[in-house]
PDB file of N, CA and C in Angstrom:
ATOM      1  N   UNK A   1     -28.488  14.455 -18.501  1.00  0.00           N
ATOM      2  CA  UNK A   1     -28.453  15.900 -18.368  1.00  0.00           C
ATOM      3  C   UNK A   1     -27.704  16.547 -19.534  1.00  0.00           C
ATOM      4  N   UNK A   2     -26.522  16.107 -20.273  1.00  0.00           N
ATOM      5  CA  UNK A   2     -25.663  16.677 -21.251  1.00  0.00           C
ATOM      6  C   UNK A   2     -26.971  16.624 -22.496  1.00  0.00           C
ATOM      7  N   UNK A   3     -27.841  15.856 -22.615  1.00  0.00           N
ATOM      8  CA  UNK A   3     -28.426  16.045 -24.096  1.00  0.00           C
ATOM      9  C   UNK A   3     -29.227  17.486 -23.867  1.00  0.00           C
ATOM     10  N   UNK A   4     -29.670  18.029 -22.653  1.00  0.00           N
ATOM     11  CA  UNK A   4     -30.114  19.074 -22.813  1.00  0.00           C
ATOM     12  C   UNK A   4     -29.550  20.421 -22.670  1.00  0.00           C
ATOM     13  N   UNK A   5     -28.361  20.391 -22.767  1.00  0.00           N
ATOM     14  CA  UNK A   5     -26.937  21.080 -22.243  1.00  0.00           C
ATOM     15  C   UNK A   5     -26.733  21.643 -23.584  1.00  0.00           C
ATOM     16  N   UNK A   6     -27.046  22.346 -24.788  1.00  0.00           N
ATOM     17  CA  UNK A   6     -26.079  22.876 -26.127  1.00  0.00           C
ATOM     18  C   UNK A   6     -25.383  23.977 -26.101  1.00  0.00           C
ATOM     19  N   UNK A   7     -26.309  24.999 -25.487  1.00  0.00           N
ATOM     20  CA  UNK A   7     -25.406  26.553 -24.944  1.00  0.00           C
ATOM     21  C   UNK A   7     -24.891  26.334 -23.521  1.00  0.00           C
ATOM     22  N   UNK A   8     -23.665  27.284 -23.636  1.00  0.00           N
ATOM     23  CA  UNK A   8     -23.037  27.399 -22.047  1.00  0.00           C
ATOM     24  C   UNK A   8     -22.277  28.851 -22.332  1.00  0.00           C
ATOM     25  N   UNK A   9     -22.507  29.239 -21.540  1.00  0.00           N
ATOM     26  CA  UNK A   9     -21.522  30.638 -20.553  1.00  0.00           C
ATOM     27  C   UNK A   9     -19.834  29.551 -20.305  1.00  0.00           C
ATOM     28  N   UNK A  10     -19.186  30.499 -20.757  1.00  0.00           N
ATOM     29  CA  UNK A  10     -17.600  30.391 -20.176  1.00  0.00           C
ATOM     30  C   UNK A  10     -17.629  30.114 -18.600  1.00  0.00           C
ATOM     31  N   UNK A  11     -18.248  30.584 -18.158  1.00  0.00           N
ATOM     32  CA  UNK A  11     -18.005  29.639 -16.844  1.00  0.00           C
ATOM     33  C   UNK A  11     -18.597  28.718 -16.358  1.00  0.00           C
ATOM     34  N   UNK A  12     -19.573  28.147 -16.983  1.00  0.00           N
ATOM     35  CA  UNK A  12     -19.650  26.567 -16.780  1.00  0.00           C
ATOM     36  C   UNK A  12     -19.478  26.277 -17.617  1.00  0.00           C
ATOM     37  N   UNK A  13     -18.924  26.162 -18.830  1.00  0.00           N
ATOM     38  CA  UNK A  13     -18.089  25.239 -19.496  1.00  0.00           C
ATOM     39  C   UNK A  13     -16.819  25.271 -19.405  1.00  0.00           C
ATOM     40  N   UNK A  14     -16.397  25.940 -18.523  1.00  0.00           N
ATOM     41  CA  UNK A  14     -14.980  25.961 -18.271  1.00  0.00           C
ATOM     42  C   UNK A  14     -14.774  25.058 -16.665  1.00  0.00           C
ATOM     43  N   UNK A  15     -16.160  25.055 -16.037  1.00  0.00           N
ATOM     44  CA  UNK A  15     -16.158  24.221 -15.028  1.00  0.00           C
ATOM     45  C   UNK A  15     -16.221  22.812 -15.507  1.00  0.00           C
ATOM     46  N   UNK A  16     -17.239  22.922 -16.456  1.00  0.00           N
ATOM     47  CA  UNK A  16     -17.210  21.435 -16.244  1.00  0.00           C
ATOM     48  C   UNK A  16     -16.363  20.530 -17.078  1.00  0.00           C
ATOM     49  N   UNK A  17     -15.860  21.407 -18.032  1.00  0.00           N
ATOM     50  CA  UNK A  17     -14.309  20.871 -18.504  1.00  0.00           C
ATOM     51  C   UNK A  17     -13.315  20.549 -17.660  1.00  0.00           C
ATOM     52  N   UNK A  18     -12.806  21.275 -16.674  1.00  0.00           N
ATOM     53  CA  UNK A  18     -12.272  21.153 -15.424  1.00  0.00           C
ATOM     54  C   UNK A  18     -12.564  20.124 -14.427  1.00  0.00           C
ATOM     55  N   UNK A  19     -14.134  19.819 -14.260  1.00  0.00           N
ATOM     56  CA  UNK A  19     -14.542  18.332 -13.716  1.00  0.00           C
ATOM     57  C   UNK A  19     -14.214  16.959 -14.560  1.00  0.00           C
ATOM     58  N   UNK A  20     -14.745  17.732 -15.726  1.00  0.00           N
ATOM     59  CA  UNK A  20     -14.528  16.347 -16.489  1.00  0.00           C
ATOM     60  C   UNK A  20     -13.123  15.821 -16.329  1.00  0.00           C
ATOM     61  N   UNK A  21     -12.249  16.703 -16.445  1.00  0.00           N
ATOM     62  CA  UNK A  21     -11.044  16.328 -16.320  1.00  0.00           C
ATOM     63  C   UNK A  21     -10.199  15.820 -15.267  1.00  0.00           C
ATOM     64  N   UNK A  22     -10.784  16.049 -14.187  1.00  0.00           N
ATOM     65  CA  UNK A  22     -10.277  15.361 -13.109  1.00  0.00           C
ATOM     66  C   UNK A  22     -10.859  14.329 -12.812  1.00  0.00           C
ATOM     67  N   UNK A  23     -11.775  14.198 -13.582  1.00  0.00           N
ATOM     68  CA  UNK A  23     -12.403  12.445 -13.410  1.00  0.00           C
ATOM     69  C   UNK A  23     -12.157  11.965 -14.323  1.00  0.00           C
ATOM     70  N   UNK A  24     -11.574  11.913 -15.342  1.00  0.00           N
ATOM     71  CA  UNK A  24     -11.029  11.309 -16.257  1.00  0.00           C
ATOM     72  C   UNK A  24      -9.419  11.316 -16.508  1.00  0.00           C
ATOM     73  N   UNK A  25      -9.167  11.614 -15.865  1.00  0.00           N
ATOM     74  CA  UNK A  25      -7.300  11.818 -15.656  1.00  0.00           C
ATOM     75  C   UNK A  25      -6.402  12.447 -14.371  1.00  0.00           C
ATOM     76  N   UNK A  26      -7.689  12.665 -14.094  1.00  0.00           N
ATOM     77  CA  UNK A  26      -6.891  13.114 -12.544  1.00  0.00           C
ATOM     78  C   UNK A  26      -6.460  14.253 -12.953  1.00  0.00           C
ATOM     79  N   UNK A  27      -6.134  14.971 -13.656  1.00  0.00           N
ATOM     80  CA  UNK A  27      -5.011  16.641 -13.537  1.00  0.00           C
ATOM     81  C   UNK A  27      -6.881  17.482 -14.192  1.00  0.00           C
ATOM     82  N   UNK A  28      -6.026  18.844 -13.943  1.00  0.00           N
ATOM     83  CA  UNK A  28      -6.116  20.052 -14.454  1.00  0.00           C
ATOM     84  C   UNK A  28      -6.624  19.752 -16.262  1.00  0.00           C
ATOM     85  N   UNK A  29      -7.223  20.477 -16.672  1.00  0.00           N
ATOM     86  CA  UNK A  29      -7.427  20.435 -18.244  1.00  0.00           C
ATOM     87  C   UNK A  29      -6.179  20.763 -18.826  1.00  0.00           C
ATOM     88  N   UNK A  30      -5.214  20.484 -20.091  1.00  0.00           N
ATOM     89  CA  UNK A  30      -4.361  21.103 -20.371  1.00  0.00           C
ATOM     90  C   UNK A  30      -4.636  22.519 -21.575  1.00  0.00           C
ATOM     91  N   UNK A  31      -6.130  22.022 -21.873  1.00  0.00           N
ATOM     92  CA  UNK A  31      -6.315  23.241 -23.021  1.00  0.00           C
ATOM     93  C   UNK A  31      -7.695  23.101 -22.237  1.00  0.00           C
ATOM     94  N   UNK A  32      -8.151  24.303 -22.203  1.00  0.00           N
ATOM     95  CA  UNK A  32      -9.628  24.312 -21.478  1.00  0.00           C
ATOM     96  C   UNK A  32     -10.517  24.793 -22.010  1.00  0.00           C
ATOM     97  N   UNK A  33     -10.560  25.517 -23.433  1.00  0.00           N
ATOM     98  CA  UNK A  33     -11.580  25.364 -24.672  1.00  0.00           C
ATOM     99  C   UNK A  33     -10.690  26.017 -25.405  1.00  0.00           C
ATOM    100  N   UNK A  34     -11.349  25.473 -27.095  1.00  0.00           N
ATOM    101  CA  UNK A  34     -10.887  26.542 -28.119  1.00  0.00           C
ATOM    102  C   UNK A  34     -10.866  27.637 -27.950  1.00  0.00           C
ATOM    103  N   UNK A  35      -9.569  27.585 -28.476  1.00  0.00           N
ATOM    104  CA  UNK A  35      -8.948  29.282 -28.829  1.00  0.00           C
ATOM    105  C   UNK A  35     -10.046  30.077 -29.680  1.00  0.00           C
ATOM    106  N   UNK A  36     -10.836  29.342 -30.541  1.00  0.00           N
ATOM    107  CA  UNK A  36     -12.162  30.676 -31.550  1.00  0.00           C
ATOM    108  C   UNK A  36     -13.255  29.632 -31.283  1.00  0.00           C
ATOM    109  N   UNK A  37     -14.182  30.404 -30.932  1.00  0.00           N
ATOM    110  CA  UNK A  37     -15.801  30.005 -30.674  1.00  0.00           C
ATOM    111  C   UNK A  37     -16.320  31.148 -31.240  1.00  0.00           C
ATOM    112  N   UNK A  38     -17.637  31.124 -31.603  1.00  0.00           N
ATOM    113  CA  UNK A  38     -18.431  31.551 -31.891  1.00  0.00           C
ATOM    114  C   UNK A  38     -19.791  32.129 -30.975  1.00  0.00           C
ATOM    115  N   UNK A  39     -19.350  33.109 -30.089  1.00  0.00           N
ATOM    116  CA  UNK A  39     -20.678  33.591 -28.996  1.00  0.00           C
ATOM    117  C   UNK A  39     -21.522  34.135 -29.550  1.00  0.00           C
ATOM    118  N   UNK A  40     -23.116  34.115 -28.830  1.00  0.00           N
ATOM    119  CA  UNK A  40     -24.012  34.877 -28.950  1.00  0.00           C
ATOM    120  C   UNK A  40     -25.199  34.941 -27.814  1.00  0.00           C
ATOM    121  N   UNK A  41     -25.562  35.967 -27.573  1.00  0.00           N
ATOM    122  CA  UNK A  41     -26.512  36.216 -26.442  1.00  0.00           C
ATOM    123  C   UNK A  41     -27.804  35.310 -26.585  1.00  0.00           C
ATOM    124  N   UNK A  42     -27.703  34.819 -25.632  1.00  0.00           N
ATOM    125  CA  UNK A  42     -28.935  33.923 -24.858  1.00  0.00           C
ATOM    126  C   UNK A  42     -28.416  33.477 -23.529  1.00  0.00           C
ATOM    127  N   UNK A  43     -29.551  32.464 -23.297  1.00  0.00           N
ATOM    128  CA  UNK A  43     -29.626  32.066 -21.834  1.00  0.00           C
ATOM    129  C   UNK A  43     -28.449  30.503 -22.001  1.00  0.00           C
ATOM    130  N   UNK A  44     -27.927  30.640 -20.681  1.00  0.00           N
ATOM    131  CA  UNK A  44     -26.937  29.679 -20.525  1.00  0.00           C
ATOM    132  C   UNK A  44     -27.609  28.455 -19.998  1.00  0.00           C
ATOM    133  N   UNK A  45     -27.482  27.090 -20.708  1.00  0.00           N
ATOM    134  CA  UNK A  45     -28.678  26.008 -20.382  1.00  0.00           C
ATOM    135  C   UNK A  45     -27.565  25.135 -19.346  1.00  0.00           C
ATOM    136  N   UNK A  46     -26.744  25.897 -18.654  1.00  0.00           N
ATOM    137  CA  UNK A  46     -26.403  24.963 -17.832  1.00  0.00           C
ATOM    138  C   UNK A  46     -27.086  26.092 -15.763  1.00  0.00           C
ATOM    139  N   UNK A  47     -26.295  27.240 -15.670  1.00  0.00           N
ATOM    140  CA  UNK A  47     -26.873  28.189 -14.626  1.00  0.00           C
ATOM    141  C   UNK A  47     -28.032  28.775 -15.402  1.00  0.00           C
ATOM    142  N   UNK A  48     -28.784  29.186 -16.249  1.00  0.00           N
ATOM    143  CA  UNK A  48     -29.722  29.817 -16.491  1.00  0.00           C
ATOM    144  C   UNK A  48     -29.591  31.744 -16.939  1.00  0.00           C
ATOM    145  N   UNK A  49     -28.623  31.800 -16.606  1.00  0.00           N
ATOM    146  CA  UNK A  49     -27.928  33.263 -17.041  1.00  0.00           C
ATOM    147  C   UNK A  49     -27.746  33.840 -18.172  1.00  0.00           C
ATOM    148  N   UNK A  50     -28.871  34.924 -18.385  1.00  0.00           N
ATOM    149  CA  UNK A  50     -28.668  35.694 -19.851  1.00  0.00           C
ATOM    150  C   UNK A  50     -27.198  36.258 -20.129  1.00  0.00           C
ATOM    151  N   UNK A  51     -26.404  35.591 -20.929  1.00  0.00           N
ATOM    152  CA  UNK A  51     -25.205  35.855 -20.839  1.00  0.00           C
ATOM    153  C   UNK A  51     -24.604  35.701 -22.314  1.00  0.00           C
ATOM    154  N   UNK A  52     -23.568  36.157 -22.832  1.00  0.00           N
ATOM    155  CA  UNK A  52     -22.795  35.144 -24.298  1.00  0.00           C
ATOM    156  C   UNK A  52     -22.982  34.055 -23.669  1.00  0.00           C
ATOM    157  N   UNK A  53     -22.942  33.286 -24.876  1.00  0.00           N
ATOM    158  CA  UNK A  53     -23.258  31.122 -24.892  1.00  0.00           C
ATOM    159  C   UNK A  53     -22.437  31.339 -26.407  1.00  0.00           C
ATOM    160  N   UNK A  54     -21.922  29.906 -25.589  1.00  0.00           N
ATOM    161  CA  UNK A  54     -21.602  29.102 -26.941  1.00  0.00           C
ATOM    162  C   UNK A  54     -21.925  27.353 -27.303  1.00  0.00           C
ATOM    163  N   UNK A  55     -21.326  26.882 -27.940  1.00  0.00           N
ATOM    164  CA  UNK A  55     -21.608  25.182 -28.360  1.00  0.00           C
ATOM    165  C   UNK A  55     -20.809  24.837 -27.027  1.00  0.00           C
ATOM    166  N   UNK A  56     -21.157  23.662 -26.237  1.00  0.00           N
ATOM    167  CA  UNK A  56     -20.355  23.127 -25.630  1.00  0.00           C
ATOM    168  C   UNK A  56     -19.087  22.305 -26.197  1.00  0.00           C
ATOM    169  N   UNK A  57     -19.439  22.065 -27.787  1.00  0.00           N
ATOM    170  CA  UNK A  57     -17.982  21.722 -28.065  1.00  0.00           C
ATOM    171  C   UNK A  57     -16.796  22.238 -27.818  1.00  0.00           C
ATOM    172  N   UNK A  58     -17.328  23.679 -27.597  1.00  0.00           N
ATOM    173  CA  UNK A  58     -16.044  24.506 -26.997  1.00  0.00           C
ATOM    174  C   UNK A  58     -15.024  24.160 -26.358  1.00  0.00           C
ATOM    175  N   UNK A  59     -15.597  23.722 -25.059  1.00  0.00           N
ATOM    176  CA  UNK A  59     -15.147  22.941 -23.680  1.00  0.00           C
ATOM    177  C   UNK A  59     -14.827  21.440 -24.607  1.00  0.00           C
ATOM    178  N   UNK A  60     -15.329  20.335 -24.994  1.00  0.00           N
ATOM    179  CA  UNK A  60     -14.752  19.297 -25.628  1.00  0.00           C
ATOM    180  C   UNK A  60     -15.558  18.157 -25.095  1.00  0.00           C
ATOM    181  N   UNK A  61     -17.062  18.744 -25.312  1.00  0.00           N
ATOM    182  CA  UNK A  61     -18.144  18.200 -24.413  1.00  0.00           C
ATOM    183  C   UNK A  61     -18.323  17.396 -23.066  1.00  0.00           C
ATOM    184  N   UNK A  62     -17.821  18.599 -22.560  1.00  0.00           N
ATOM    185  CA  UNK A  62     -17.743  18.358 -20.612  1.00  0.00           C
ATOM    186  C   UNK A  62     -18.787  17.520 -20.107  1.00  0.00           C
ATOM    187  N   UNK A  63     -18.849  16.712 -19.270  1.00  0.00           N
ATOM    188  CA  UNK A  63     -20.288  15.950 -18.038  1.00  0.00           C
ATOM    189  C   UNK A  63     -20.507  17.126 -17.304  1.00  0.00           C
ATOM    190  N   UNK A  64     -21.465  17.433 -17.530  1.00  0.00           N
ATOM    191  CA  UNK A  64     -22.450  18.793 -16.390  1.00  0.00           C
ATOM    192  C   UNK A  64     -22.646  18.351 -15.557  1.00  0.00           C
ATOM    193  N   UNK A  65     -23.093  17.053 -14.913  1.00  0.00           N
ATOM    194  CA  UNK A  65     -23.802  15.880 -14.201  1.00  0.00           C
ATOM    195  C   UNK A  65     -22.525  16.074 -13.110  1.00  0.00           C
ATOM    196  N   UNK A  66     -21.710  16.814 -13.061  1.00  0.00           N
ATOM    197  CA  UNK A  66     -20.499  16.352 -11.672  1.00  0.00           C
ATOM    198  C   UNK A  66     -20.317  17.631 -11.297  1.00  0.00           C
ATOM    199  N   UNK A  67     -20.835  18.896 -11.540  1.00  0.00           N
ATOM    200  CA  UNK A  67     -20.988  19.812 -10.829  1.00  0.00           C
ATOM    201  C   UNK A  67     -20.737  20.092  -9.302  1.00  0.00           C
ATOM    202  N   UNK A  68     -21.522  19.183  -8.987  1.00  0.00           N
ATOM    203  CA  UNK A  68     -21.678  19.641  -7.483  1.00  0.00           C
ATOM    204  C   UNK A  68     -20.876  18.868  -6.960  1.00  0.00           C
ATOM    205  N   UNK A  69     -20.394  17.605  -7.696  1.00  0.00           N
ATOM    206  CA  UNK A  69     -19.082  16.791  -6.739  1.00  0.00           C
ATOM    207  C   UNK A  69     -17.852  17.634  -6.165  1.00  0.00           C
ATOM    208  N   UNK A  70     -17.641  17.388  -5.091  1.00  0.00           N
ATOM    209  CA  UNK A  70     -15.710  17.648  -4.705  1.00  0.00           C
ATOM    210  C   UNK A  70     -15.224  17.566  -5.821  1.00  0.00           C
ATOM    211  N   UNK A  71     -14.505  18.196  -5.258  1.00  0.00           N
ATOM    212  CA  UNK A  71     -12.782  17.980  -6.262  1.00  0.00           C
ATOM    213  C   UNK A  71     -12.226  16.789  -5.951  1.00  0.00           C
ATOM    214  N   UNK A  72     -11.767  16.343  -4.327  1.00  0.00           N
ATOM    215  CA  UNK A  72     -11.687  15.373  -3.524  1.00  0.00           C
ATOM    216  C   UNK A  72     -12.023  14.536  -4.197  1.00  0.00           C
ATOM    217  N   UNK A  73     -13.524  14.042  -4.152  1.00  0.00           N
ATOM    218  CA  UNK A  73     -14.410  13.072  -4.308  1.00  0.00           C
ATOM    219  C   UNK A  73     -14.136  12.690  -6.003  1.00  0.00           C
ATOM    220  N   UNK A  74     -13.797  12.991  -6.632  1.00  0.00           N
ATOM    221  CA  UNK A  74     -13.720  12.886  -8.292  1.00  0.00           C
ATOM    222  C   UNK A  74     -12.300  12.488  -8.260  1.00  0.00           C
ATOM    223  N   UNK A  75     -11.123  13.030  -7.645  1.00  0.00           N
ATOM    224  CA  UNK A  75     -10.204  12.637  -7.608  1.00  0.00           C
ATOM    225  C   UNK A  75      -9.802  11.092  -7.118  1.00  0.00           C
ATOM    226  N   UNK A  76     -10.769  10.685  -5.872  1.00  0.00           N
ATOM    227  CA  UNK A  76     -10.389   9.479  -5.527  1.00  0.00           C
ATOM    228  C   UNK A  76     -11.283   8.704  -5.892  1.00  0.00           C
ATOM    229  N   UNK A  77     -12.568   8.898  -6.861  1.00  0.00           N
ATOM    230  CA  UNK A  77     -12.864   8.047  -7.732  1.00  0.00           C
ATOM    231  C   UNK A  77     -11.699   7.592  -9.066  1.00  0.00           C
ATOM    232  N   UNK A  78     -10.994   8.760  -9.342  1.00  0.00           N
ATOM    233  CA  UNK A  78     -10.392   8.554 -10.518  1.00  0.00           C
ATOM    234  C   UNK A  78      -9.228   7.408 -10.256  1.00  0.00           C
ATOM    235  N   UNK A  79      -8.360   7.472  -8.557  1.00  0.00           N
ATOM    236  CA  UNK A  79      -7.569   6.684  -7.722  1.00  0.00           C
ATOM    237  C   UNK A  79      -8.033   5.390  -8.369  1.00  0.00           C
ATOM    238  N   UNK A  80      -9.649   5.150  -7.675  1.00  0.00           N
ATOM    239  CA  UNK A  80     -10.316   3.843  -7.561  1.00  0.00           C
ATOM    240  C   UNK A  80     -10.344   3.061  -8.584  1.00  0.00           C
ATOM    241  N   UNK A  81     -10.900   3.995  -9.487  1.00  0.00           N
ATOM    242  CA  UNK A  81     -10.750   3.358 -11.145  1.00  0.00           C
ATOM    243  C   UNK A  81      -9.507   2.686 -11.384  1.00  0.00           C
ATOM    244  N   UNK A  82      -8.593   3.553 -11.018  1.00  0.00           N
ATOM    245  CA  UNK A  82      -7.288   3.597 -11.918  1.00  0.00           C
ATOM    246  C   UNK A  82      -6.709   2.096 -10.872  1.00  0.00           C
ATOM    247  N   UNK A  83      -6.967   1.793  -9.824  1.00  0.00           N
ATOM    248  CA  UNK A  83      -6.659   0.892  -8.972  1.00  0.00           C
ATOM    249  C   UNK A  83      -7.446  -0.626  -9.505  1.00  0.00           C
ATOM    250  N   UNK A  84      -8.843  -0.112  -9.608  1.00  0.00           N
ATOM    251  CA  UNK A  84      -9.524  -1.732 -10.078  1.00  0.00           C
ATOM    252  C   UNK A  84      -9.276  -2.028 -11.512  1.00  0.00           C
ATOM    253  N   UNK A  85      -8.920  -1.006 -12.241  1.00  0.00           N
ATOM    254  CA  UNK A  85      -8.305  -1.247 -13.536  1.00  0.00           C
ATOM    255  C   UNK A  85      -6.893  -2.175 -13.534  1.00  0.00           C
ATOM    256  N   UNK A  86      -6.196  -1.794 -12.738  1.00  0.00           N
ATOM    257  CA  UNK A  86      -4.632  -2.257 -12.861  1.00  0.00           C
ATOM    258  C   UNK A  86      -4.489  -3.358 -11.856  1.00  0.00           C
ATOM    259  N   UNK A  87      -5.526  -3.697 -10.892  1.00  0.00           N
ATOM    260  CA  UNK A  87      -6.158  -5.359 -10.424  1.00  0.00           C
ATOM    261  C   UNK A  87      -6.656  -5.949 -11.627  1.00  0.00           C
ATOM    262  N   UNK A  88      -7.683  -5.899 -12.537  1.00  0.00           N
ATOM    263  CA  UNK A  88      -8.546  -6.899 -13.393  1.00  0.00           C
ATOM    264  C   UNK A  88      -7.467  -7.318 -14.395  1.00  0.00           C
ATOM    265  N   UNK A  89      -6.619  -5.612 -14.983  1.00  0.00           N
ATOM    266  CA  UNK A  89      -5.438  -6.061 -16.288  1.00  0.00           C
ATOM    267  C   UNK A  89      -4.449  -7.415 -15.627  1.00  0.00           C
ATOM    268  N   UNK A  90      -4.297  -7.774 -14.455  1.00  0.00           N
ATOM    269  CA  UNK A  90      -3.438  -8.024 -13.770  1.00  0.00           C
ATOM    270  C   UNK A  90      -4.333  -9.726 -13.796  1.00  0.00           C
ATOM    271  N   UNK A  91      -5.282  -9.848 -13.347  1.00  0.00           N
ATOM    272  CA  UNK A  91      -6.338 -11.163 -13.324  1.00  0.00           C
ATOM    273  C   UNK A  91      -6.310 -11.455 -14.591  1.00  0.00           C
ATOM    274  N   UNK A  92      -6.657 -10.721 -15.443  1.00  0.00           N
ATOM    275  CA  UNK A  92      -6.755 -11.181 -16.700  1.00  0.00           C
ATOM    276  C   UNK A  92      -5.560 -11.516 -17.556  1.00  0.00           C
ATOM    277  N   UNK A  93      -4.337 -10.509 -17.013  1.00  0.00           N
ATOM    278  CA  UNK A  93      -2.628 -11.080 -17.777  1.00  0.00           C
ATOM    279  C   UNK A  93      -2.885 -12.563 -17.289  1.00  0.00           C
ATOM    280  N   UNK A  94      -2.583 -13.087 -15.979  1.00  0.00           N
ATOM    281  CA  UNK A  94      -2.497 -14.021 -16.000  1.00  0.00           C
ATOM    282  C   UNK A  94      -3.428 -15.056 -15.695  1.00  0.00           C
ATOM    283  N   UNK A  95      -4.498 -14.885 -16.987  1.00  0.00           N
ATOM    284  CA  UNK A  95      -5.702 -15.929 -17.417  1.00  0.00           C
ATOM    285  C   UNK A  95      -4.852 -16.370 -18.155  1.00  0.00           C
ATOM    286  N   UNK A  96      -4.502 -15.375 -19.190  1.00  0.00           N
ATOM    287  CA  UNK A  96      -3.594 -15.778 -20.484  1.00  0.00           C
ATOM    288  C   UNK A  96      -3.117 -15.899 -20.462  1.00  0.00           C
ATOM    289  N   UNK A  97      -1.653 -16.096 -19.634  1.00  0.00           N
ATOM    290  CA  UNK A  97      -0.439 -16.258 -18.947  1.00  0.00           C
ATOM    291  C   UNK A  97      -1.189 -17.901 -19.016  1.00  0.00           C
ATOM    292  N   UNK A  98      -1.589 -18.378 -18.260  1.00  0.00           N
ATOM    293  CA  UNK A  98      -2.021 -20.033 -17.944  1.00  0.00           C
ATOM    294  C   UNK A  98      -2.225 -20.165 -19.155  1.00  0.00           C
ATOM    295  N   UNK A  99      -3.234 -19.399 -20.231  1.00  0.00           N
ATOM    296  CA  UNK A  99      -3.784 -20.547 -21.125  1.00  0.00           C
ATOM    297  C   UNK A  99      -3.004 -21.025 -22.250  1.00  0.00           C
ATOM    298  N   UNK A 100      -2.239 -19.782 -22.394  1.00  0.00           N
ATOM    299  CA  UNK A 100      -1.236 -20.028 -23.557  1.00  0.00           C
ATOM    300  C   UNK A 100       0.318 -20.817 -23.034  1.00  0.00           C
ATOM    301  N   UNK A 101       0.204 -20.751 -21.975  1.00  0.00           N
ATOM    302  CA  UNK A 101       1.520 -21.500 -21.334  1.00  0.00           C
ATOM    303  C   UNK A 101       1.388 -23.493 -21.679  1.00  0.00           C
ATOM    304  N   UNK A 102      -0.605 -23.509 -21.441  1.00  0.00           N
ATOM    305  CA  UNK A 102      -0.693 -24.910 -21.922  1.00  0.00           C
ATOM    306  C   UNK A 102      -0.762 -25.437 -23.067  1.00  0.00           C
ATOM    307  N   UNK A 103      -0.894 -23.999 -24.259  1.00  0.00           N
ATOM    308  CA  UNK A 103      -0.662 -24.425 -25.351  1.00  0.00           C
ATOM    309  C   UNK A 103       0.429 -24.971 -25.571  1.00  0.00           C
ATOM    310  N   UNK A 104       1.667 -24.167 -25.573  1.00  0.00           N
ATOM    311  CA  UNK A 104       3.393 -24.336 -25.949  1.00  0.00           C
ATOM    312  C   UNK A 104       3.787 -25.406 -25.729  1.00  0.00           C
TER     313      UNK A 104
END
């Protein structure tokens, strides 16, 4: 869905900067687009709204694709991640933990 995404209205790219960000870090955005963009009237290719658009670089190329998720639901994916991440680092410390212990 993002390759067909280039213009956006301030308010969905300010949404989905805001999604992106809670699925990728769990918080709030801390900067939620550039301070200078460049607007101009057309249709917004994310709601369809003749509105100012700009580049989605604006936003810092947000996932459109999580729109309709919870807040909830993105948040305790981000939990999940962050949980099976810090299990595998943990399996895998001590692969290497054993293998290099039989080197020494």
């Amino acid at each position: 869905m993002n390759n067909q995404i280039n213009n956006v209205c301030d308010k969905c790219g300010l949404e989905a900067n805001r999604k992106t960000c809670l699925l990728k870090y769990g918080n709030e955005p801390m900067m939620k687009k550039f301070h200078t963009s460049t607007y101009h009237k057309g249709k917004c290719n994310c709601c369809g709204e003749e509105t100012s658009i700009t580049e989605t670089r604006d936003f810092f190329y947000p996932r459109f694709d999580l729109f309709n998720i919870p807040d909830e639901a993105l948040l305790q994916l981000r939990s999940d991640i962050d949980r099976m991440a810090y299990r595998e680092t943990k399996i895998r410390l001590e692969k290497l933990k054993n293998k290099y212990a039989k080197i020494s």
